[in-house]
Structure formats: C-alpha cells, structure tokens
Protein backbone atom coordinates (compact mmCIF):
# COMPACT_ATOMS: atom_id res chain seq x y z
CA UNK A 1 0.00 0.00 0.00
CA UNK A 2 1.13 3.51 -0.72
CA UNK A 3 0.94 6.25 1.56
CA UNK A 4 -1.66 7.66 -0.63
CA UNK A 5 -3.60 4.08 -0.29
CA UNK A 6 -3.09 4.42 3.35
CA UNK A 7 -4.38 7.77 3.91
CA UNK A 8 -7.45 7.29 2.17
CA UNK A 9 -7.96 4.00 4.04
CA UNK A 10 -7.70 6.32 7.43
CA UNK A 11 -10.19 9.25 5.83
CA UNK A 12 -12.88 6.53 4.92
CA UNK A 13 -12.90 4.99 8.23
CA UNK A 14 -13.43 8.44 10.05
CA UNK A 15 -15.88 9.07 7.79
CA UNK A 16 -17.72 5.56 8.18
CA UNK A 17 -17.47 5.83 11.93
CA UNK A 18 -19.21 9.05 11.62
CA UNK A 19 -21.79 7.76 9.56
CA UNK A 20 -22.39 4.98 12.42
CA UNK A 21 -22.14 7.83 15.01
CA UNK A 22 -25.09 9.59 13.04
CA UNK A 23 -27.04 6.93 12.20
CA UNK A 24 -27.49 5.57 15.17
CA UNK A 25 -28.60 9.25 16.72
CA UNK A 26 -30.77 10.23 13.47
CA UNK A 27 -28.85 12.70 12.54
CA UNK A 28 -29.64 14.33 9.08
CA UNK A 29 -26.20 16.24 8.37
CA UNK A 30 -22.53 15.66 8.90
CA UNK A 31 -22.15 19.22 9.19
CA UNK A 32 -21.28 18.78 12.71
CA UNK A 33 -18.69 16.45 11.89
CA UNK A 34 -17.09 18.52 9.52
CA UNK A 35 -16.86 20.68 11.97
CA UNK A 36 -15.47 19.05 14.43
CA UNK A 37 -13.15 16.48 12.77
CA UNK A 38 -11.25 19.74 11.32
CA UNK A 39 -8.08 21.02 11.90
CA UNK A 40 -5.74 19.78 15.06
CA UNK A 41 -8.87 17.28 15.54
CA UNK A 42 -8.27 15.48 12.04
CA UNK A 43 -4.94 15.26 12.16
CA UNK A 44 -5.13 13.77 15.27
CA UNK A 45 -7.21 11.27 14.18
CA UNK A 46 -6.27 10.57 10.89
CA UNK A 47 -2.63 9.93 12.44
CA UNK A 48 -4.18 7.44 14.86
CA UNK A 49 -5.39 5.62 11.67
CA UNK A 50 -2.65 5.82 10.04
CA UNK A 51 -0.58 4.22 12.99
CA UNK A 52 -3.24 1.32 13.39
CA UNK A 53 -2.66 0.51 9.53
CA UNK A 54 0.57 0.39 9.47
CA UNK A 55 0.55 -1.90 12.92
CA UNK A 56 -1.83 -4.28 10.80
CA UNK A 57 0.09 -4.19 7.44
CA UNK A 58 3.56 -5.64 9.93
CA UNK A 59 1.41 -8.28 11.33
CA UNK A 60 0.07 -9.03 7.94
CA UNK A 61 3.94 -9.51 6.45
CA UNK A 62 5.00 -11.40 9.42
CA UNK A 63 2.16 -13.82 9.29
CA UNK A 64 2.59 -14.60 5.29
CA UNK A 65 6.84 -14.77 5.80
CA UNK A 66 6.05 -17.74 8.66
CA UNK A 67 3.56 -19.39 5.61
C-alpha cells in the first residue's frame, strides 16, 4: 500500500465511523462532523489511523513470511 492508499484508508474509516455515530442518533447532516473532525482534531485522528494501519500491514507480512 502507498501512503496515498493508506491515507485514504484512514479518511474513509473516520468518515464511516461518523456515519455509524449519526445513524445511530438520526442525525440528518454531517455538518457537525465537519466541523469538528477539522483542523488539530483530524490530524489527530487521521494519524491514529494511520498508525493502526501500518501496525496491521507488519502483522500481515509477518504472518505470510512464517507461511
């Protein structure tokens, strides 16, 4: 995966965790989310993603170099 591939992995699952978050309340809009998944806030979280990814994509190689 390229970091490209990566990053857009990490934007689609905020945005599908949002989507849960707002289903599950009824809410209409993501305006509030765009709001408040901007700036510092993204970053944050899209650098969490990022960091789980890359954790799975190691455990992934290791397990198909002991196959």
């Amino acid at each position: 995966m390229t970091k490209q591939d990566i990053q857009e992995l990490a934007e689609n699952a905020l945005h599908e965790a949002c989507r849960h978050i707002q289903d599950a309340l009824g809410v209409k809009t993501g305006d509030n989310a765009a709001y408040f998944f901007s700036g510092e806030a993204e970053d944050t979280i899209y650098q969490i993603f990022r960091q789980y990814i890359d954790d799975e994509l190691m455990i992934k190689a290791y397990e198909n170099e002991k196959d």
